[in-house]
PDB file of N, CA and C in Angstrom:
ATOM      1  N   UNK A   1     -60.982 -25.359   2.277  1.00  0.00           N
ATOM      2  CA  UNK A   1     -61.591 -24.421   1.374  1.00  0.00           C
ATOM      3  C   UNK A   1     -60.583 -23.964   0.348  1.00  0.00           C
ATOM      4  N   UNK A   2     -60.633 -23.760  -1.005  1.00  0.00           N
ATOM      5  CA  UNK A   2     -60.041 -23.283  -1.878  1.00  0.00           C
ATOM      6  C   UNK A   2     -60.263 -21.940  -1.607  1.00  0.00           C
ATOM      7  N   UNK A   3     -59.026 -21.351  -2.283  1.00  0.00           N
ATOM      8  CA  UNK A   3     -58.796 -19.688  -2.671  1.00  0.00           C
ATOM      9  C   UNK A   3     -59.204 -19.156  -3.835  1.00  0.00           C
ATOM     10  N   UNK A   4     -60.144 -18.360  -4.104  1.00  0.00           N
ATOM     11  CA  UNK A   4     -60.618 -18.018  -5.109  1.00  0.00           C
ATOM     12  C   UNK A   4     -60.122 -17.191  -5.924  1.00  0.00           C
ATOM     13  N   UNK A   5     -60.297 -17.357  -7.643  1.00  0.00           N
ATOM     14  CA  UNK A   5     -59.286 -17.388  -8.413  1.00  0.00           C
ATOM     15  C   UNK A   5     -59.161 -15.589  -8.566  1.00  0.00           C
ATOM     16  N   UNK A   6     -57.902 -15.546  -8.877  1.00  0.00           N
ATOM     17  CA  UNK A   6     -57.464 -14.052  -9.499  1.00  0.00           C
ATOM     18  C   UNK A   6     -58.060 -13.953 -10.292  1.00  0.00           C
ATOM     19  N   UNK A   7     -58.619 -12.704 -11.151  1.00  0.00           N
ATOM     20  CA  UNK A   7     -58.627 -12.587 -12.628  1.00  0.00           C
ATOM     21  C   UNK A   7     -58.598 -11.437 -12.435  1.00  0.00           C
ATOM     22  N   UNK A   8     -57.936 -11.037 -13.762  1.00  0.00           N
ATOM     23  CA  UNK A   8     -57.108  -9.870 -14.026  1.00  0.00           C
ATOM     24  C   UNK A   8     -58.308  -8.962 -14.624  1.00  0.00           C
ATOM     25  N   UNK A   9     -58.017  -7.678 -14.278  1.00  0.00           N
ATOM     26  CA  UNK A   9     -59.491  -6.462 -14.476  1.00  0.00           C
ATOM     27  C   UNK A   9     -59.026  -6.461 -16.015  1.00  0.00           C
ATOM     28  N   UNK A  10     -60.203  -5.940 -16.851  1.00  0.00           N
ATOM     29  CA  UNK A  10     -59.814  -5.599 -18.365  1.00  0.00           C
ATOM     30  C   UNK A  10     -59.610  -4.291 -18.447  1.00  0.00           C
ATOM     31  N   UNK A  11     -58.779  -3.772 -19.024  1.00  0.00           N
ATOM     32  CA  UNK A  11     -58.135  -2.508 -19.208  1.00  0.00           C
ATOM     33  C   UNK A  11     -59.660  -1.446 -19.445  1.00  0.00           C
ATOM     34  N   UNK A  12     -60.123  -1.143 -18.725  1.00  0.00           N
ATOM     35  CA  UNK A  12     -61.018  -0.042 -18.672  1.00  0.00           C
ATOM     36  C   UNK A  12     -60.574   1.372 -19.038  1.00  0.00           C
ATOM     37  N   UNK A  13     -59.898   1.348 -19.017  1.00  0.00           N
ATOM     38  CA  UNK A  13     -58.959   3.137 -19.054  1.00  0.00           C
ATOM     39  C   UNK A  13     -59.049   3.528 -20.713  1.00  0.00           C
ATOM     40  N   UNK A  14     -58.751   2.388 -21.487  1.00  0.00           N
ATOM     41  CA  UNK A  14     -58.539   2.847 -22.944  1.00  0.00           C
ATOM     42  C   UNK A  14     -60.251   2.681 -23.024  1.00  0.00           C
ATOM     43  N   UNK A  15     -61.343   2.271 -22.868  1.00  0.00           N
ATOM     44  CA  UNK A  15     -63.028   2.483 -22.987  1.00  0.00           C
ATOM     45  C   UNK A  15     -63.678   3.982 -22.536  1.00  0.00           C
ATOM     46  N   UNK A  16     -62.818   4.770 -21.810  1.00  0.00           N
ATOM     47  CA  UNK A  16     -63.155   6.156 -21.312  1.00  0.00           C
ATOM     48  C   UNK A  16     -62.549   7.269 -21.584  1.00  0.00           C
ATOM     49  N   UNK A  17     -63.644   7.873 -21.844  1.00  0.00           N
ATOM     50  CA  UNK A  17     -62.845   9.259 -22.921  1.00  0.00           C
ATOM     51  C   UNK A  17     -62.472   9.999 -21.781  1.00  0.00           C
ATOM     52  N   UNK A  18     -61.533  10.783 -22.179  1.00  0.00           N
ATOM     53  CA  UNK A  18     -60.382  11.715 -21.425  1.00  0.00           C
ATOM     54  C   UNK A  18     -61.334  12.582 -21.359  1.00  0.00           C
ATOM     55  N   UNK A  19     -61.143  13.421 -19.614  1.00  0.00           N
ATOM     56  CA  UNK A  19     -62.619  14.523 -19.880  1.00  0.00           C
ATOM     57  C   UNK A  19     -62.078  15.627 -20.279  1.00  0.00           C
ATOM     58  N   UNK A  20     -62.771  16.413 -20.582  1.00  0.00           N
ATOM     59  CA  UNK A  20     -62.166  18.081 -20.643  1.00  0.00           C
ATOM     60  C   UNK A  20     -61.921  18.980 -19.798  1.00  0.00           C
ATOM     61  N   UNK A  21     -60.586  19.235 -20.066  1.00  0.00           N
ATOM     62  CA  UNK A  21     -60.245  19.889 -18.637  1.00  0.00           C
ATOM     63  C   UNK A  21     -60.647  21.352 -18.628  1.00  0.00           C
ATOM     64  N   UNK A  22     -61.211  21.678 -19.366  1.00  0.00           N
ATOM     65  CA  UNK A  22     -61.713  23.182 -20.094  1.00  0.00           C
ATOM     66  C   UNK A  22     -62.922  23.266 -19.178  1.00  0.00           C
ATOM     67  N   UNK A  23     -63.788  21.937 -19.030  1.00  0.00           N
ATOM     68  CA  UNK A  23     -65.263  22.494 -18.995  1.00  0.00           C
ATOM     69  C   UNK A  23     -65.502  22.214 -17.199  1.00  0.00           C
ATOM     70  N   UNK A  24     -66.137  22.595 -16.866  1.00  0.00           N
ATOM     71  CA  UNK A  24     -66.606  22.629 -15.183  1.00  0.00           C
ATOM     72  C   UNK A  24     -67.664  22.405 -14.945  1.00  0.00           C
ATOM     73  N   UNK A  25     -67.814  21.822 -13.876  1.00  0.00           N
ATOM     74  CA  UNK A  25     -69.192  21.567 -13.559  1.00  0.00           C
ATOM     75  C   UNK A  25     -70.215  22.745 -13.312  1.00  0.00           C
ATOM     76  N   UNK A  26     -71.794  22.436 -13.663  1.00  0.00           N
ATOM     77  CA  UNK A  26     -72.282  23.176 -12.868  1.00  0.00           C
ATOM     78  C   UNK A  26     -72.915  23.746 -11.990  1.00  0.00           C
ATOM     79  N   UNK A  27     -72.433  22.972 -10.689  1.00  0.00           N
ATOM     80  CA  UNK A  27     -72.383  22.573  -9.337  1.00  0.00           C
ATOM     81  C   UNK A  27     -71.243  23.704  -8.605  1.00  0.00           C
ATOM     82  N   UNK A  28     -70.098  23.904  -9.253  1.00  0.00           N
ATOM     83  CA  UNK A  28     -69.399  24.690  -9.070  1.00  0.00           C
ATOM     84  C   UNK A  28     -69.694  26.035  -9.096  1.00  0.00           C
ATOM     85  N   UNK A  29     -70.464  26.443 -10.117  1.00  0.00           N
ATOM     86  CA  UNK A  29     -70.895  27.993  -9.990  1.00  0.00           C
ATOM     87  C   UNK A  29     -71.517  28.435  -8.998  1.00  0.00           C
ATOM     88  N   UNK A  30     -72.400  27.855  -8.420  1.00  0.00           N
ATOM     89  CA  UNK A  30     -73.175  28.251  -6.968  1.00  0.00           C
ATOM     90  C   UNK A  30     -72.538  28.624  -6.307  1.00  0.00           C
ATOM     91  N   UNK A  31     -70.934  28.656  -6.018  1.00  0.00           N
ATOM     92  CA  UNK A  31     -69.896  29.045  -4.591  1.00  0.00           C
ATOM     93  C   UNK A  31     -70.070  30.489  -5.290  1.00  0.00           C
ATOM     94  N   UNK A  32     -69.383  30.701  -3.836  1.00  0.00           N
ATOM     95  CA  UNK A  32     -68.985  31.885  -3.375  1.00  0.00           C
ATOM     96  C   UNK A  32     -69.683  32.458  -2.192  1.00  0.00           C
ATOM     97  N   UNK A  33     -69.280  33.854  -1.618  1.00  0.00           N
ATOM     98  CA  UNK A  33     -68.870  34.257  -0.646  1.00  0.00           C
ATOM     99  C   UNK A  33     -70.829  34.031   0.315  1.00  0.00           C
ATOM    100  N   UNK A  34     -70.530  33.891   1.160  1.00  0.00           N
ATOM    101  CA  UNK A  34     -71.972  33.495   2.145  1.00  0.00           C
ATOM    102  C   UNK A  34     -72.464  35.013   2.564  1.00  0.00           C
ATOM    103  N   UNK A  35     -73.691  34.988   2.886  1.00  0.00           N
ATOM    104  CA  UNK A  35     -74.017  36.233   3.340  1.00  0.00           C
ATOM    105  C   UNK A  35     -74.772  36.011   4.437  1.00  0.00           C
ATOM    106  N   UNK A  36     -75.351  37.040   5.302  1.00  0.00           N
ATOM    107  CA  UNK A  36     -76.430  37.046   6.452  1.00  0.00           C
ATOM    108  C   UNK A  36     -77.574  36.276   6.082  1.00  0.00           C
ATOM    109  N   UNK A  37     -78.364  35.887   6.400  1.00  0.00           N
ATOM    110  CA  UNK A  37     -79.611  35.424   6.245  1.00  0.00           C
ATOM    111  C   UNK A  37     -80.843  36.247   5.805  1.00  0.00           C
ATOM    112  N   UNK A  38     -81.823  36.419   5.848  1.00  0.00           N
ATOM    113  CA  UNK A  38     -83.003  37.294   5.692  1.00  0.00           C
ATOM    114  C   UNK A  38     -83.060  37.743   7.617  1.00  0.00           C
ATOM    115  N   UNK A  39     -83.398  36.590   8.321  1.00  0.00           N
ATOM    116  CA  UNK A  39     -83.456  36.696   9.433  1.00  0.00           C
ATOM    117  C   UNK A  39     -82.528  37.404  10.457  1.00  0.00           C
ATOM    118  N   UNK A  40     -81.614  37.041   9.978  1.00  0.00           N
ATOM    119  CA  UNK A  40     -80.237  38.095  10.615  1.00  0.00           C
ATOM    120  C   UNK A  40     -80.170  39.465  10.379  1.00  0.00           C
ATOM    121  N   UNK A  41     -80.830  39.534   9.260  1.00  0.00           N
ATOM    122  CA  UNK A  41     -80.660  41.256   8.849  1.00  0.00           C
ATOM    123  C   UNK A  41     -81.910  41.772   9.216  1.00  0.00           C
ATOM    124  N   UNK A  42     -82.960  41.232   9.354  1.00  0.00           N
ATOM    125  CA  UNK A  42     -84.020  41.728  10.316  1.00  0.00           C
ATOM    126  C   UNK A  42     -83.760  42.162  11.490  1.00  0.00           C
ATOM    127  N   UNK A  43     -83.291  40.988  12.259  1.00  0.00           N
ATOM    128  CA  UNK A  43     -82.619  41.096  13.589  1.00  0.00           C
ATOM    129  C   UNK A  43     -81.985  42.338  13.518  1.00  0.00           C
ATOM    130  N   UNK A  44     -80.873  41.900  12.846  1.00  0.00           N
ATOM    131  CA  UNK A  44     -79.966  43.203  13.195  1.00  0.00           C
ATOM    132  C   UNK A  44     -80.729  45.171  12.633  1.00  0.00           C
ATOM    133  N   UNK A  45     -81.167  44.784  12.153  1.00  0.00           N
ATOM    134  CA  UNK A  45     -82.204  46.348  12.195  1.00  0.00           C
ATOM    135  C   UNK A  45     -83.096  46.288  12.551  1.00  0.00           C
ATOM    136  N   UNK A  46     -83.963  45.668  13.663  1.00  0.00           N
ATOM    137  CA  UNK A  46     -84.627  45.197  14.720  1.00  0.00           C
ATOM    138  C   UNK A  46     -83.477  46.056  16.228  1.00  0.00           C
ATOM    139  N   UNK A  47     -82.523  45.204  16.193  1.00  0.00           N
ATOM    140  CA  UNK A  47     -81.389  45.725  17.203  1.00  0.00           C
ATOM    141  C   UNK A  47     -80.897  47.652  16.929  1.00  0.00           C
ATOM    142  N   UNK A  48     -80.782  47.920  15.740  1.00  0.00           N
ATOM    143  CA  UNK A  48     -80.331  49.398  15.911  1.00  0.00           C
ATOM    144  C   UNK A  48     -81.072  49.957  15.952  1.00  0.00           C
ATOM    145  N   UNK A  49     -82.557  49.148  15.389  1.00  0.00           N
ATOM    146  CA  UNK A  49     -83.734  50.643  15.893  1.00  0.00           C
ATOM    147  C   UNK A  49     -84.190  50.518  17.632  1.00  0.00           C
ATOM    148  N   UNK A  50     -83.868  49.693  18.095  1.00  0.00           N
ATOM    149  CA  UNK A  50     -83.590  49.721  19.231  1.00  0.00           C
ATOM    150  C   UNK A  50     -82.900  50.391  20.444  1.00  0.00           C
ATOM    151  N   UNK A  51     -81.632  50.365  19.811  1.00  0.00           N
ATOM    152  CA  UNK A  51     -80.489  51.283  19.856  1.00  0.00           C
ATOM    153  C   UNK A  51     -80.353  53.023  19.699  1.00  0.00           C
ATOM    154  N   UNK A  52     -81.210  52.882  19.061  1.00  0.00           N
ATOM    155  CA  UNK A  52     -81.817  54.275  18.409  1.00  0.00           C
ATOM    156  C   UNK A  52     -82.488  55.305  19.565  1.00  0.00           C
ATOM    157  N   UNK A  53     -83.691  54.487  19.585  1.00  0.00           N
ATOM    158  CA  UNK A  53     -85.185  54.556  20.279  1.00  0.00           C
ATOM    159  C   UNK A  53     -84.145  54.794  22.006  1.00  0.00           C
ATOM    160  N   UNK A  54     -83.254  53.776  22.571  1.00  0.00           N
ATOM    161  CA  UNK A  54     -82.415  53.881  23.630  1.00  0.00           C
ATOM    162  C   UNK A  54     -81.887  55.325  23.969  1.00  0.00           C
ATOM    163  N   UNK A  55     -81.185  55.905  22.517  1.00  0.00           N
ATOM    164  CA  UNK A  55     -80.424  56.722  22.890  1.00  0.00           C
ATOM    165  C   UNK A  55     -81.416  58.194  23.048  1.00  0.00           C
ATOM    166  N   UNK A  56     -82.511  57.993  22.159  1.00  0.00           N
ATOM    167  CA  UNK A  56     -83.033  59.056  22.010  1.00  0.00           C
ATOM    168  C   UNK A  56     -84.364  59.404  23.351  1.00  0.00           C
ATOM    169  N   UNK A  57     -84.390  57.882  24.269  1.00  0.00           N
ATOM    170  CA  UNK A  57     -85.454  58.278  25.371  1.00  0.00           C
ATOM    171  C   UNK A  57     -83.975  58.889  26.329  1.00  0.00           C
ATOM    172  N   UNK A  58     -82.340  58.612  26.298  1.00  0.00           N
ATOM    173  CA  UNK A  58     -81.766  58.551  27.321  1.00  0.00           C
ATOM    174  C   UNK A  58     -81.887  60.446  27.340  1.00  0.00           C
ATOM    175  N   UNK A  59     -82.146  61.100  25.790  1.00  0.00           N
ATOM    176  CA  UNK A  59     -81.746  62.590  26.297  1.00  0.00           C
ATOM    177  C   UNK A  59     -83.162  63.684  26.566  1.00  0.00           C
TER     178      UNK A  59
END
């Protein structure tokens, strides 16, 4: 079997414009900090009126 031939890539680099390093995606803006859920914060004031209702049959 023969080895199949080299050929050399064509300079692609000088065909593509330099991006801007200024601009950002905007995919990126969506971050930041996570929060509780809807469901979690139900829960959890679900749980202190609970807590509540507890302390106030204990007196």
């Amino acid at each position: 079997m023969k080895r199949a031939k080299r050929h050399s890539a064509p300079e692609v680099h000088a065909l593509v414009k330099p991006r801007n390093p200024v601009a950002r995606s905007p995919l990126l803006a969506k971050g930041g900090a996570h929060g509780k859920s809807g469901a979690a914060l139900r829960r959890k004031a679900r749980v202190e009126l609970q807590k509540l209702r507890h302390d106030l049959d204990e007196q």
